[in-house]
N, C-alpha and C. Protein backbone atom coordinates (compact mmCIF):
# COMPACT_ATOMS: atom_id res chain seq x y z
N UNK A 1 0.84 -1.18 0.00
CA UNK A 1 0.00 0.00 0.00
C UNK A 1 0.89 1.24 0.00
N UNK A 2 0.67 2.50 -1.10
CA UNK A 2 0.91 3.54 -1.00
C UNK A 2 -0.09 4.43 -0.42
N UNK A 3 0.29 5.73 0.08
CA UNK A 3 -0.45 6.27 0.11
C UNK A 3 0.18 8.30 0.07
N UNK A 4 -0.78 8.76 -0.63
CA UNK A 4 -0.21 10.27 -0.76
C UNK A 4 -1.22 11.58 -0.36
N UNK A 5 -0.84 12.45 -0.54
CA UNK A 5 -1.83 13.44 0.25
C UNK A 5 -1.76 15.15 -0.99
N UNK A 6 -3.25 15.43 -1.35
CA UNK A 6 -3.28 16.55 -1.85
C UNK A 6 -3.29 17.64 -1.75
N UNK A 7 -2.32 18.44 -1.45
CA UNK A 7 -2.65 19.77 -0.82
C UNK A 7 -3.54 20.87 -1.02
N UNK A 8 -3.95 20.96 -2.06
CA UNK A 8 -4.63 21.77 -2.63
C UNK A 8 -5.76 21.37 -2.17
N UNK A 9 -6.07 20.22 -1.56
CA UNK A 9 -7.63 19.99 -0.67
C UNK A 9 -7.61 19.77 0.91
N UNK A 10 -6.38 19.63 1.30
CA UNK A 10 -6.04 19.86 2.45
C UNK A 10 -6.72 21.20 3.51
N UNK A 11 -7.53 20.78 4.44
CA UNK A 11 -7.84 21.86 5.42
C UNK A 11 -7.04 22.11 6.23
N UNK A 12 -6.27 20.70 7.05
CA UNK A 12 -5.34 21.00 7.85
C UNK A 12 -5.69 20.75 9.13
N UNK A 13 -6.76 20.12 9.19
CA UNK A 13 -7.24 19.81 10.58
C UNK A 13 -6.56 18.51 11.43
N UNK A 14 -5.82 18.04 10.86
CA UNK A 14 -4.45 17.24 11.53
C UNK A 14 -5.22 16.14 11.70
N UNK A 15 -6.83 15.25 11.43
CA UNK A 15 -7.05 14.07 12.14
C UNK A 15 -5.85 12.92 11.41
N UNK A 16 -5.78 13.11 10.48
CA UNK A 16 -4.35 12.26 10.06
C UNK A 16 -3.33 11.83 10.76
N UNK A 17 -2.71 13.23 11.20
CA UNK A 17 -1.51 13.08 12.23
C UNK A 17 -1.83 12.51 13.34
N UNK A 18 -3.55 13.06 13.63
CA UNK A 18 -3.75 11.97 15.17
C UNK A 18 -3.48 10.95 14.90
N UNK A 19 -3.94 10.19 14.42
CA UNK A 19 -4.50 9.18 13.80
C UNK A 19 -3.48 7.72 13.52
N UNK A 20 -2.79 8.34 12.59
CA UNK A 20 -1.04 7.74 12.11
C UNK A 20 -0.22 8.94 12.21
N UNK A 21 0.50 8.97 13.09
CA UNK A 21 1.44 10.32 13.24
C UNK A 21 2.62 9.09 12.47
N UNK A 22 3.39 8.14 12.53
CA UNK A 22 4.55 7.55 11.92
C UNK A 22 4.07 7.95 10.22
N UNK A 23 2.97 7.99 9.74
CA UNK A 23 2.80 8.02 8.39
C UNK A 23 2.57 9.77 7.83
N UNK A 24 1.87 10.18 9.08
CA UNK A 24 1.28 11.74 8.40
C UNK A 24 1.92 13.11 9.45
N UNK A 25 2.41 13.85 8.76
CA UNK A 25 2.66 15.29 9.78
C UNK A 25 2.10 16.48 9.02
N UNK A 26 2.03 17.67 9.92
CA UNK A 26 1.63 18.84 9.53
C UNK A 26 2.60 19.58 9.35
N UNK A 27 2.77 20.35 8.57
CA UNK A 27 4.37 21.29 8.69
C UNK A 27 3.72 22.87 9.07
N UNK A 28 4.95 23.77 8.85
CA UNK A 28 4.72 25.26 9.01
C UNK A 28 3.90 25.78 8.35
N UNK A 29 3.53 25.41 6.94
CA UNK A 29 2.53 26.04 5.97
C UNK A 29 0.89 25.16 6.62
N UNK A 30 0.96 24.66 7.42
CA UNK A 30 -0.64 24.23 7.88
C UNK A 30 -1.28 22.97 6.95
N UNK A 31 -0.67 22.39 6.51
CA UNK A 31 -1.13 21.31 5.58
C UNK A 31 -0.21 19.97 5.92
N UNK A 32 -0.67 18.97 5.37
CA UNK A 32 -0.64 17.48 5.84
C UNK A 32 0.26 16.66 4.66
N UNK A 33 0.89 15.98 4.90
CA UNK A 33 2.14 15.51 3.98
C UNK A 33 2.57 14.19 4.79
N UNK A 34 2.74 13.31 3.58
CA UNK A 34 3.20 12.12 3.72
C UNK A 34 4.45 11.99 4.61
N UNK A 35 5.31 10.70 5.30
CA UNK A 35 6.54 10.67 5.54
C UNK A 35 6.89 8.79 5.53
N UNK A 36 8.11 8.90 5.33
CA UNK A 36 8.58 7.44 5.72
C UNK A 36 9.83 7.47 6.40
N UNK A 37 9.50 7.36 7.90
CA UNK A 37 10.92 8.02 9.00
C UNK A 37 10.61 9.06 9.25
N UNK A 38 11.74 9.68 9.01
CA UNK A 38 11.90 10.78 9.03
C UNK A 38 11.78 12.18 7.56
N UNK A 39 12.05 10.73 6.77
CA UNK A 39 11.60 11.78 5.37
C UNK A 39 10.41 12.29 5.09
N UNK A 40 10.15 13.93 5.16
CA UNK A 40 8.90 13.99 4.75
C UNK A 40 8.70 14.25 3.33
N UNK A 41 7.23 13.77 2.88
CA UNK A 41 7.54 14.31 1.09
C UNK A 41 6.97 15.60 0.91
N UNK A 42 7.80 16.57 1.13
CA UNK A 42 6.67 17.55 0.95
C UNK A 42 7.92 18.42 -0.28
N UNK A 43 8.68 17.98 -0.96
CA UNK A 43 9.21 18.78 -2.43
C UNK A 43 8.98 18.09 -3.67
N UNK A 44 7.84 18.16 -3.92
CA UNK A 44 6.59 18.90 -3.90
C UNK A 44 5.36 18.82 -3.20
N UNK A 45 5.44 17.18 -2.79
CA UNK A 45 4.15 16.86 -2.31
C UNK A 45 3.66 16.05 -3.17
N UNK A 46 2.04 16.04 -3.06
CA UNK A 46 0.93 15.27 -3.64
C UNK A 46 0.99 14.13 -4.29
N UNK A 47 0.81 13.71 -5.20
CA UNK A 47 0.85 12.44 -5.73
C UNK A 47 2.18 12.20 -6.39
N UNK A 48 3.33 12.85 -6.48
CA UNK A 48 4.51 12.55 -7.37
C UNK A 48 5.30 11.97 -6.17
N UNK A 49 4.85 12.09 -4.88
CA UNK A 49 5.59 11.77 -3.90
C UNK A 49 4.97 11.03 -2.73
N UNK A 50 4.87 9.63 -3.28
CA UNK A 50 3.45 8.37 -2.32
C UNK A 50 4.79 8.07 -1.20
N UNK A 51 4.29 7.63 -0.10
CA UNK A 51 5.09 7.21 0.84
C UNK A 51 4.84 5.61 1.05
N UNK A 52 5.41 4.84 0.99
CA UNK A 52 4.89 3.46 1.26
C UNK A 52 4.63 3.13 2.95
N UNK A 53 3.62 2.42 3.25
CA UNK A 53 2.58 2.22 4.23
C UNK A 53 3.02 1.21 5.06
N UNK A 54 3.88 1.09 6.06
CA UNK A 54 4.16 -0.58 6.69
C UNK A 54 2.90 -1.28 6.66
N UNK A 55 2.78 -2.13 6.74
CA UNK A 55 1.62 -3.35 6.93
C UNK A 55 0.96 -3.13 8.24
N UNK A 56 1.29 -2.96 9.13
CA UNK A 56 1.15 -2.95 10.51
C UNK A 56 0.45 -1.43 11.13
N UNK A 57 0.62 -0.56 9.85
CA UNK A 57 -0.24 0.75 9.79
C UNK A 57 -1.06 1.03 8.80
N UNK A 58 -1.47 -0.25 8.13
CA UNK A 58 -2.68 -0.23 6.94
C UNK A 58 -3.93 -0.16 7.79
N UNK A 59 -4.24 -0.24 8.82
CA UNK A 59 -5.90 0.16 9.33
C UNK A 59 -5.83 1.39 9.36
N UNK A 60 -4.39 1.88 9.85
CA UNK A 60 -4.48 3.42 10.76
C UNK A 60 -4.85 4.33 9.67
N UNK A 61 -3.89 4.23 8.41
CA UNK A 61 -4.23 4.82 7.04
C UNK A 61 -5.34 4.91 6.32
N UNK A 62 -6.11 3.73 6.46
CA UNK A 62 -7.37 3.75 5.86
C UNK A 62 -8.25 4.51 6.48
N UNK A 63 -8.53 4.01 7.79
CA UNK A 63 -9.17 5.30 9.01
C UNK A 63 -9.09 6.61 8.76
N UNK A 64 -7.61 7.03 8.78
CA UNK A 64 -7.65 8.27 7.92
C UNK A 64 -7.73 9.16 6.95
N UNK A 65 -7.44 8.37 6.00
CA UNK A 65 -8.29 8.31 4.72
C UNK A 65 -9.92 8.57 4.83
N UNK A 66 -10.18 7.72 5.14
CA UNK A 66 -11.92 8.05 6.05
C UNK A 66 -12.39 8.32 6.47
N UNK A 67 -11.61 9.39 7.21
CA UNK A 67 -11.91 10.49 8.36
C UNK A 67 -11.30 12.10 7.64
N UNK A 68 -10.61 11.97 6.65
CA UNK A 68 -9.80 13.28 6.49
C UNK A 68 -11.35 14.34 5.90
N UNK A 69 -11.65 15.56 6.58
CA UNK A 69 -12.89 15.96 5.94
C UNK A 69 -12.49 16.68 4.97
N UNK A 70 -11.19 16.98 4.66
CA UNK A 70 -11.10 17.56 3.43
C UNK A 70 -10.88 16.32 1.93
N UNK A 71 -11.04 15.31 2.59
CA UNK A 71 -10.91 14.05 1.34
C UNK A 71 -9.50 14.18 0.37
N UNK A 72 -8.90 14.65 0.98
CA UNK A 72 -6.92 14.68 0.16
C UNK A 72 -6.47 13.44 0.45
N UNK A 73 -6.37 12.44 1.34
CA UNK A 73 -5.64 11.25 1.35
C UNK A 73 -5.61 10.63 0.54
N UNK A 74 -5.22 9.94 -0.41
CA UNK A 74 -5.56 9.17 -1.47
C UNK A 74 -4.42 7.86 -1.34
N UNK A 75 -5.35 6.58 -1.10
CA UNK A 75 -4.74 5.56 -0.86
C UNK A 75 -4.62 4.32 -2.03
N UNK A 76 -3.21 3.83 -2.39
CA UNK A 76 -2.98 3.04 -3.87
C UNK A 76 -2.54 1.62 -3.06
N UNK A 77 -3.30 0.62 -3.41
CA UNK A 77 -2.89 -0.83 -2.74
C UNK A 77 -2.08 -1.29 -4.28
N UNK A 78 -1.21 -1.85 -3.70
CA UNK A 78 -0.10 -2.51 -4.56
C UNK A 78 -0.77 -3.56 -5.60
């Protein structure tokens, strides 16, 4: 499972980061961006830059995905 995040529909209301903080953070500009570690993808962001999903955080992702009210998460199963 990949999964990436759109900014341009991003509100920024962080349930993501609650949610899966190892997969999702908020930065200084108020919007929500992928990571794997410590890498975050945010040059550029959105879909040119999917983060791959451990196995063991595929519920947490989907949840959030399903909860994000601005609907930017966008999740790609392998």
């Amino acid at each position: 499972m990949k999964v990436w995040i759109d900014q341009d529909l991003c509100t920024g209301d962080g349930l993501c980061e609650e949610i899966c903080p190892p997969v999702f953070t908020l930065l200084d500009d108020g919007l929500a961006y992928v990571k794997e570690g410590q890498e975050v993808f945010n040059n550029p962001g959105g879909a040119t830059q999917m983060a791959p999903v451990p196995e063991d955080l595929e519920d947490a992702v989907t949840e959030a995905s399903e909860e994000c009210p601005g609907e930017c998460i966008f999740v790609e199963n392998d």
